[in-house]
ModelCIF file with pLDDT and N, C-alpha, C, O atoms, coordinates in Angstrom:
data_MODEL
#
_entry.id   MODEL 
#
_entity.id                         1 
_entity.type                       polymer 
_entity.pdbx_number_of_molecules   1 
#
_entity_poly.entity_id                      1 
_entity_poly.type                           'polypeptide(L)' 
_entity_poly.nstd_linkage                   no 
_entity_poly.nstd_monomer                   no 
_entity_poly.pdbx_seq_one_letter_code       
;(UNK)(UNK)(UNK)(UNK)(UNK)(UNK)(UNK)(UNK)(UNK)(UNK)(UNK)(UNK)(UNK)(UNK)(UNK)(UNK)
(UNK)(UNK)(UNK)(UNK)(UNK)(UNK)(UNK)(UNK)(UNK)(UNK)(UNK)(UNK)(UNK)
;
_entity_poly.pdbx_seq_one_letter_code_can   XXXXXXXXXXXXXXXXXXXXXXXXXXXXX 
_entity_poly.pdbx_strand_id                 A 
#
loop_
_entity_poly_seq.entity_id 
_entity_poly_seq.num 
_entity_poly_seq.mon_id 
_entity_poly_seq.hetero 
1 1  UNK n 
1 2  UNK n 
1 3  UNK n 
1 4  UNK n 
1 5  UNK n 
1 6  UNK n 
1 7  UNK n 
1 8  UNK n 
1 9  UNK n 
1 10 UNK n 
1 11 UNK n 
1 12 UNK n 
1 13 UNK n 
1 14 UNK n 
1 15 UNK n 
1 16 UNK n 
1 17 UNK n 
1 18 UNK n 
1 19 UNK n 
1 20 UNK n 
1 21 UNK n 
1 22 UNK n 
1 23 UNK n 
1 24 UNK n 
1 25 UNK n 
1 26 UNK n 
1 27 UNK n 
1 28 UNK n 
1 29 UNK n 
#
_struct_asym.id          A 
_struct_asym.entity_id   1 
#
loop_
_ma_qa_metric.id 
_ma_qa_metric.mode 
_ma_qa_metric.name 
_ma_qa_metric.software_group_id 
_ma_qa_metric.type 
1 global pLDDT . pLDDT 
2 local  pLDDT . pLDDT 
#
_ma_qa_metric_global.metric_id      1 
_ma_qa_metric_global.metric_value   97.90 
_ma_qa_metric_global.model_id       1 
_ma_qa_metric_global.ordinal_id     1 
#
loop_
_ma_qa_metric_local.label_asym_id 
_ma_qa_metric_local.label_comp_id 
_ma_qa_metric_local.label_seq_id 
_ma_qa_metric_local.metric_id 
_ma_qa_metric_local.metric_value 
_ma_qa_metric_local.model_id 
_ma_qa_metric_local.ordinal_id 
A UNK 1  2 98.00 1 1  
A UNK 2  2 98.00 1 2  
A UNK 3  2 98.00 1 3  
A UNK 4  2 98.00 1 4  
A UNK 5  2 98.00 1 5  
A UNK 6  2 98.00 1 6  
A UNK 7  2 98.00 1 7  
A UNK 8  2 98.00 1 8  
A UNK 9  2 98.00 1 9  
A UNK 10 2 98.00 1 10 
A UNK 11 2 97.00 1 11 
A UNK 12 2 97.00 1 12 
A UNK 13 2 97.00 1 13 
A UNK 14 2 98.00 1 14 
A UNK 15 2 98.00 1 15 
A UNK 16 2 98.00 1 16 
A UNK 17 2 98.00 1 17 
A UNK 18 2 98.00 1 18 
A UNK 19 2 98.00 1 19 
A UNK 20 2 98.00 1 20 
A UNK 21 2 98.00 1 21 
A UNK 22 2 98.00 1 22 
A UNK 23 2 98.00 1 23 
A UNK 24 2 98.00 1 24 
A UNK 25 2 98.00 1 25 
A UNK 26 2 98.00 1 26 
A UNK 27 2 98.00 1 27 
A UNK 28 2 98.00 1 28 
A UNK 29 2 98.00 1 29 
#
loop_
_atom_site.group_PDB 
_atom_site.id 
_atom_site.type_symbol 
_atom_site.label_atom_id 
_atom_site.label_alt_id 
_atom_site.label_comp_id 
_atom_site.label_asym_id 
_atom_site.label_entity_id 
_atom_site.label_seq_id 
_atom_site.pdbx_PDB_ins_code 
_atom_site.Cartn_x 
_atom_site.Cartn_y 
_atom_site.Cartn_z 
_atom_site.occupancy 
_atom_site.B_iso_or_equiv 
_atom_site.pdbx_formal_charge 
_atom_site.auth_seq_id 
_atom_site.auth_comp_id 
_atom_site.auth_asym_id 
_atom_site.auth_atom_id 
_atom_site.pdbx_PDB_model_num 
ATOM 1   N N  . UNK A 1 1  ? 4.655  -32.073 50.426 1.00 98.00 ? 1  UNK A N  1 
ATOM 2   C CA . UNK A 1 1  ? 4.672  -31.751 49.007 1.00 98.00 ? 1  UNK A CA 1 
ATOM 3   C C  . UNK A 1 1  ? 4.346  -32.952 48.113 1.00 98.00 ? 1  UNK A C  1 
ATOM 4   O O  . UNK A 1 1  ? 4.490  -34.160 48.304 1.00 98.00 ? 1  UNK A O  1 
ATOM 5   N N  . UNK A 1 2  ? 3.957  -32.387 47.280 1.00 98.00 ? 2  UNK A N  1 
ATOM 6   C CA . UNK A 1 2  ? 3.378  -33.655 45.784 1.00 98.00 ? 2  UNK A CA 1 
ATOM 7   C C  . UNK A 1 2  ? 4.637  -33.606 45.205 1.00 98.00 ? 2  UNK A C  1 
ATOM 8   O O  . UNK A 1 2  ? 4.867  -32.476 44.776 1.00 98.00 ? 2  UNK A O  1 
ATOM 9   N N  . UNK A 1 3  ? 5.683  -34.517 44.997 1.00 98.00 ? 3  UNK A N  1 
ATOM 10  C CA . UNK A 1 3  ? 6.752  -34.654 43.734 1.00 98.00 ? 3  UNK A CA 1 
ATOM 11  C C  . UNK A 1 3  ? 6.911  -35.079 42.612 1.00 98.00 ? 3  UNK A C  1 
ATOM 12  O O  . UNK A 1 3  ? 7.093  -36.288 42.463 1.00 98.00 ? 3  UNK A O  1 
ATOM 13  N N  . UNK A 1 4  ? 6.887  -34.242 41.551 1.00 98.00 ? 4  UNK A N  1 
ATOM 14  C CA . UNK A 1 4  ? 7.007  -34.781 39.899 1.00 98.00 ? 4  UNK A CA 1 
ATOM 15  C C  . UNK A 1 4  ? 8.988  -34.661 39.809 1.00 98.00 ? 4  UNK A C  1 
ATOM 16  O O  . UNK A 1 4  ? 9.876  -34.022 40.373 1.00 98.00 ? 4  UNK A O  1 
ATOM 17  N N  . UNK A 1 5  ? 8.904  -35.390 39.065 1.00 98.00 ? 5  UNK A N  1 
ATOM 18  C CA . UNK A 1 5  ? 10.526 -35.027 38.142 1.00 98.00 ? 5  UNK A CA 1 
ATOM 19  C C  . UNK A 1 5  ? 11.254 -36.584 37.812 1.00 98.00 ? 5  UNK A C  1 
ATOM 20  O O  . UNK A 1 5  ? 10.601 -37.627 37.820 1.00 98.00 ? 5  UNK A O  1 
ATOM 21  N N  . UNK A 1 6  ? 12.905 -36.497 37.490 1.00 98.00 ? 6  UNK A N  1 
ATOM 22  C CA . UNK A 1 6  ? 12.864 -37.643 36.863 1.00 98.00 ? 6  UNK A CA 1 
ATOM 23  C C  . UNK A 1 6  ? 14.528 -37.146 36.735 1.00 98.00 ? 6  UNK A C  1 
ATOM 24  O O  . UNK A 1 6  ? 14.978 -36.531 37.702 1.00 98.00 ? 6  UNK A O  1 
ATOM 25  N N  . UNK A 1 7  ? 15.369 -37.387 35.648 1.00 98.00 ? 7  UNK A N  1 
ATOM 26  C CA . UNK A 1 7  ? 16.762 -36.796 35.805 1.00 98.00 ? 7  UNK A CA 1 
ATOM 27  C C  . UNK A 1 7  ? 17.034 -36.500 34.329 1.00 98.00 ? 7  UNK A C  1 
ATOM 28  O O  . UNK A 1 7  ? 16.473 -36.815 33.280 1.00 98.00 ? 7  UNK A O  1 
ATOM 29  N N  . UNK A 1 8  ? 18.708 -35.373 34.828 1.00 98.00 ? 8  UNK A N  1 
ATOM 30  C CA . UNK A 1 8  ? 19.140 -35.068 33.375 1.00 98.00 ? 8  UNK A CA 1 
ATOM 31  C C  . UNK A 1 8  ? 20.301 -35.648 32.688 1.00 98.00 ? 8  UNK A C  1 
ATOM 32  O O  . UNK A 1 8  ? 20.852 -35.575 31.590 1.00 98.00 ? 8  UNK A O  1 
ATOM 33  N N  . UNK A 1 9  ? 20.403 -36.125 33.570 1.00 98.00 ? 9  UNK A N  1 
ATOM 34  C CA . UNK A 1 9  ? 21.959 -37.305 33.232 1.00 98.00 ? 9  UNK A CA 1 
ATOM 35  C C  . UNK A 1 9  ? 21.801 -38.305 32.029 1.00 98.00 ? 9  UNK A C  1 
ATOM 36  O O  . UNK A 1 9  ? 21.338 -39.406 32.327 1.00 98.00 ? 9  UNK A O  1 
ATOM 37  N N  . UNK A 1 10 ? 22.073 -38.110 30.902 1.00 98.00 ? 10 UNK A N  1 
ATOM 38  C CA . UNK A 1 10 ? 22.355 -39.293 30.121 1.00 98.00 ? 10 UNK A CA 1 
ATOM 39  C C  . UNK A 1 10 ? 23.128 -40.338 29.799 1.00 98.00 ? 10 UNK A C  1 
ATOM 40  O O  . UNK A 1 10 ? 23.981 -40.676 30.620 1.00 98.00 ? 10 UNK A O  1 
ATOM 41  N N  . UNK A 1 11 ? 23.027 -40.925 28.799 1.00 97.00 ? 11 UNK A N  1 
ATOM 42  C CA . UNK A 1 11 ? 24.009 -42.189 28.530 1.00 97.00 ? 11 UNK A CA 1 
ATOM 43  C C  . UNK A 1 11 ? 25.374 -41.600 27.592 1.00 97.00 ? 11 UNK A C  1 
ATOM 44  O O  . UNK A 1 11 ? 25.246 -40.493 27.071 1.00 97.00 ? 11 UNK A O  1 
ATOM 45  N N  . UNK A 1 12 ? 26.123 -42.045 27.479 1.00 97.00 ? 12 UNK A N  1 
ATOM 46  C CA . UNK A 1 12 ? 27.363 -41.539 26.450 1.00 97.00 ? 12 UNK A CA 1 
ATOM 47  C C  . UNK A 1 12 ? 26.718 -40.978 25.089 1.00 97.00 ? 12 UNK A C  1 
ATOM 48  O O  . UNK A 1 12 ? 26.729 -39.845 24.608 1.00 97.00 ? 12 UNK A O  1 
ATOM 49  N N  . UNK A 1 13 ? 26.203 -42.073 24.686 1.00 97.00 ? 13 UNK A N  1 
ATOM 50  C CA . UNK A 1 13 ? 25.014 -41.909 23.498 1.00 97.00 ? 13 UNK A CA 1 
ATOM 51  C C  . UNK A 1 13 ? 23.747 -42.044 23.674 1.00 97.00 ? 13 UNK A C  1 
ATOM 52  O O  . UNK A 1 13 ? 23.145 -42.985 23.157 1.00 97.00 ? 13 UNK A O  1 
ATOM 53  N N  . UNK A 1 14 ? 23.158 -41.157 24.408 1.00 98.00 ? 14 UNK A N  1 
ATOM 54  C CA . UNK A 1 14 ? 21.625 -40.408 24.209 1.00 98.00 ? 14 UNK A CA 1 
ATOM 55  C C  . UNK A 1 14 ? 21.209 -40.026 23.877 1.00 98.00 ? 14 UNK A C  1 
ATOM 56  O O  . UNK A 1 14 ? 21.538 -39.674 22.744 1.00 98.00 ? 14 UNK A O  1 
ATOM 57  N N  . UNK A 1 15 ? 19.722 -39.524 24.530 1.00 98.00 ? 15 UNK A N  1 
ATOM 58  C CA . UNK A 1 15 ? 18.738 -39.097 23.704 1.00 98.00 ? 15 UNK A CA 1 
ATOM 59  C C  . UNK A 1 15 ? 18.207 -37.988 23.969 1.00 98.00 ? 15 UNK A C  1 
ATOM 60  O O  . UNK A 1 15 ? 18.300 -38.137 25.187 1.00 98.00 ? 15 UNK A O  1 
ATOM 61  N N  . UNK A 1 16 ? 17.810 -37.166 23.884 1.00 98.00 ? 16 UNK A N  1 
ATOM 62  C CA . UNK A 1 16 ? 17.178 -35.680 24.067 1.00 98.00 ? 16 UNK A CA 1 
ATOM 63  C C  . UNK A 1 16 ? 16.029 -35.828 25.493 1.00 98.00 ? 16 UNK A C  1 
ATOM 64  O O  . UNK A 1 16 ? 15.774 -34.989 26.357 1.00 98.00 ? 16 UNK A O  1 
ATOM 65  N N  . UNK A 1 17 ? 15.697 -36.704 25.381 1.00 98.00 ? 17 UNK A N  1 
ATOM 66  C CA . UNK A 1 17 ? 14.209 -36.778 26.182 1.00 98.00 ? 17 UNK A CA 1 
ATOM 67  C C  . UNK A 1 17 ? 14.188 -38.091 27.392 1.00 98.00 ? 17 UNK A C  1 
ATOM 68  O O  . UNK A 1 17 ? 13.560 -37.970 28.444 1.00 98.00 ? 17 UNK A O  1 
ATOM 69  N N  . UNK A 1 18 ? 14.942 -39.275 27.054 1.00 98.00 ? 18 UNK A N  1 
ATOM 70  C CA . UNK A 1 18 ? 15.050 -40.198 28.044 1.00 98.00 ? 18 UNK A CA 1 
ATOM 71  C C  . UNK A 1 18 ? 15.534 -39.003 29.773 1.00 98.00 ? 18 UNK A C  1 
ATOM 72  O O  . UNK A 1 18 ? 16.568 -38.342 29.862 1.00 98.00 ? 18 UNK A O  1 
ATOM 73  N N  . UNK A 1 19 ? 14.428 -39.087 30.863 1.00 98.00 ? 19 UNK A N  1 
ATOM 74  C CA . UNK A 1 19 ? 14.617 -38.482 32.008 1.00 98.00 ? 19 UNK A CA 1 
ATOM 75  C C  . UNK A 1 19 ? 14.516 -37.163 31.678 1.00 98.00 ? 19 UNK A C  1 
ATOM 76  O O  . UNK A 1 19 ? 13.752 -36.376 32.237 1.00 98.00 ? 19 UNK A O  1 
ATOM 77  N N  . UNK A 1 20 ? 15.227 -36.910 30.830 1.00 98.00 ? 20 UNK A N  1 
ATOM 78  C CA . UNK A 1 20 ? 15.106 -34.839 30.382 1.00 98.00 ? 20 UNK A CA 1 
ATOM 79  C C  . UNK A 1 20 ? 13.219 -34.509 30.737 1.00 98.00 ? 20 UNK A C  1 
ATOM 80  O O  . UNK A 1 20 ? 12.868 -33.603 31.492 1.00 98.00 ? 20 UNK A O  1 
ATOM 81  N N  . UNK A 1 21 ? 12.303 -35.367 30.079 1.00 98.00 ? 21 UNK A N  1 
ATOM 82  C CA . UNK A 1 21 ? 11.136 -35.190 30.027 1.00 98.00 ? 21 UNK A CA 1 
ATOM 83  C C  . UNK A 1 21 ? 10.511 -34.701 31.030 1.00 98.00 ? 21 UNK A C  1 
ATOM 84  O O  . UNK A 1 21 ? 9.884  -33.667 31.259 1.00 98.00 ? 21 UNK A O  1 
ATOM 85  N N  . UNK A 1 22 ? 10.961 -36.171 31.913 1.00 98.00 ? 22 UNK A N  1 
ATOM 86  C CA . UNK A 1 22 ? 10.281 -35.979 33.090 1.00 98.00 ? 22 UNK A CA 1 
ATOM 87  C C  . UNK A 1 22 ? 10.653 -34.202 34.207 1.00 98.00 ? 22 UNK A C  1 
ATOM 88  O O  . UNK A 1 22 ? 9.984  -33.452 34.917 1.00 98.00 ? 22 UNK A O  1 
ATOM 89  N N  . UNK A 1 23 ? 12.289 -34.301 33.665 1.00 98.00 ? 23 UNK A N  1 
ATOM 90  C CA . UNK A 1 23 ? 12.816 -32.583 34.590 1.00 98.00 ? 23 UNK A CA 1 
ATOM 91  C C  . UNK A 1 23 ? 11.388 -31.425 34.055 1.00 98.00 ? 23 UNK A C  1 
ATOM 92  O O  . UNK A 1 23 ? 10.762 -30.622 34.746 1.00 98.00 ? 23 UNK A O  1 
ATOM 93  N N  . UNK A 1 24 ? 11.222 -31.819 32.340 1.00 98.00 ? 24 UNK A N  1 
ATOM 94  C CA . UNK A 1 24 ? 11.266 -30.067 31.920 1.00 98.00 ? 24 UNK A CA 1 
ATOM 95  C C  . UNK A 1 24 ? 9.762  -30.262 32.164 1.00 98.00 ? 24 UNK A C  1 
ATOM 96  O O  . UNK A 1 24 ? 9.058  -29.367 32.631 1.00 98.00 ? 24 UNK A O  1 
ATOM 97  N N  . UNK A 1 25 ? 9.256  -31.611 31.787 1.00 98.00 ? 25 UNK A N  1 
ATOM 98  C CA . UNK A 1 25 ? 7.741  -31.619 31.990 1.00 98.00 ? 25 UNK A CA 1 
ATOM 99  C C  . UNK A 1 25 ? 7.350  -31.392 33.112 1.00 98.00 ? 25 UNK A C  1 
ATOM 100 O O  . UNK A 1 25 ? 6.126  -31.273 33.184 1.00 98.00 ? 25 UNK A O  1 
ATOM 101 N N  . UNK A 1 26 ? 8.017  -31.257 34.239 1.00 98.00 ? 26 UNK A N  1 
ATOM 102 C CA . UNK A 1 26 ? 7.546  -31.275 35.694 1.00 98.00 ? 26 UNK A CA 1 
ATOM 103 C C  . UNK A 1 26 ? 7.793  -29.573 35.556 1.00 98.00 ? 26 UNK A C  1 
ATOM 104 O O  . UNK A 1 26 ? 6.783  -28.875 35.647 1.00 98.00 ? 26 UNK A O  1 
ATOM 105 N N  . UNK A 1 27 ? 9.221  -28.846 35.321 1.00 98.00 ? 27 UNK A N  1 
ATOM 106 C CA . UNK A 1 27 ? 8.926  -27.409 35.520 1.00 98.00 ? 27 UNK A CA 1 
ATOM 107 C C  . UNK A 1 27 ? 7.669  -26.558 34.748 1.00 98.00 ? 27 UNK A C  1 
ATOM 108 O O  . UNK A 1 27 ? 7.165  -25.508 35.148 1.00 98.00 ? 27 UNK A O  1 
ATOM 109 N N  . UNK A 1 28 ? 7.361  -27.221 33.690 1.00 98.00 ? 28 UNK A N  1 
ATOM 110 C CA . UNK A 1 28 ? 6.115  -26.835 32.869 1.00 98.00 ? 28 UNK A CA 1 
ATOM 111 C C  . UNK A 1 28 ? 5.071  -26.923 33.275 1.00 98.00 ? 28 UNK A C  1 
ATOM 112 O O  . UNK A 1 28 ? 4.144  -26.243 32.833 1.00 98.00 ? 28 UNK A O  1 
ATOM 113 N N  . UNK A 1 29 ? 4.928  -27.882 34.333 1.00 98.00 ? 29 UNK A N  1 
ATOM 114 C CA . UNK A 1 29 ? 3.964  -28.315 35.079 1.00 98.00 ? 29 UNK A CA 1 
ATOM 115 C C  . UNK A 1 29 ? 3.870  -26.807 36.377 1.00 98.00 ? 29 UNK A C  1 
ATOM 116 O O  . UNK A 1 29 ? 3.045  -26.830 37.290 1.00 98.00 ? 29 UNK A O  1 
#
């Protein structure tokens, strides 16, 4: 398999998109 993705775990105070991106952009993909 080819693997895209990245994680959803953030920091205490995060951000919407740091790792989120990479999850939703890969299922979009």
């Amino acid at each position: 398999p080819v693997y895209v993705g990245s994680h959803l775990d953030t920091q205490p105070t995060g951000g919407k998109y740091d790792g989120v991106l990479g999850v939703l952009g890969g299922l979009e993909l």
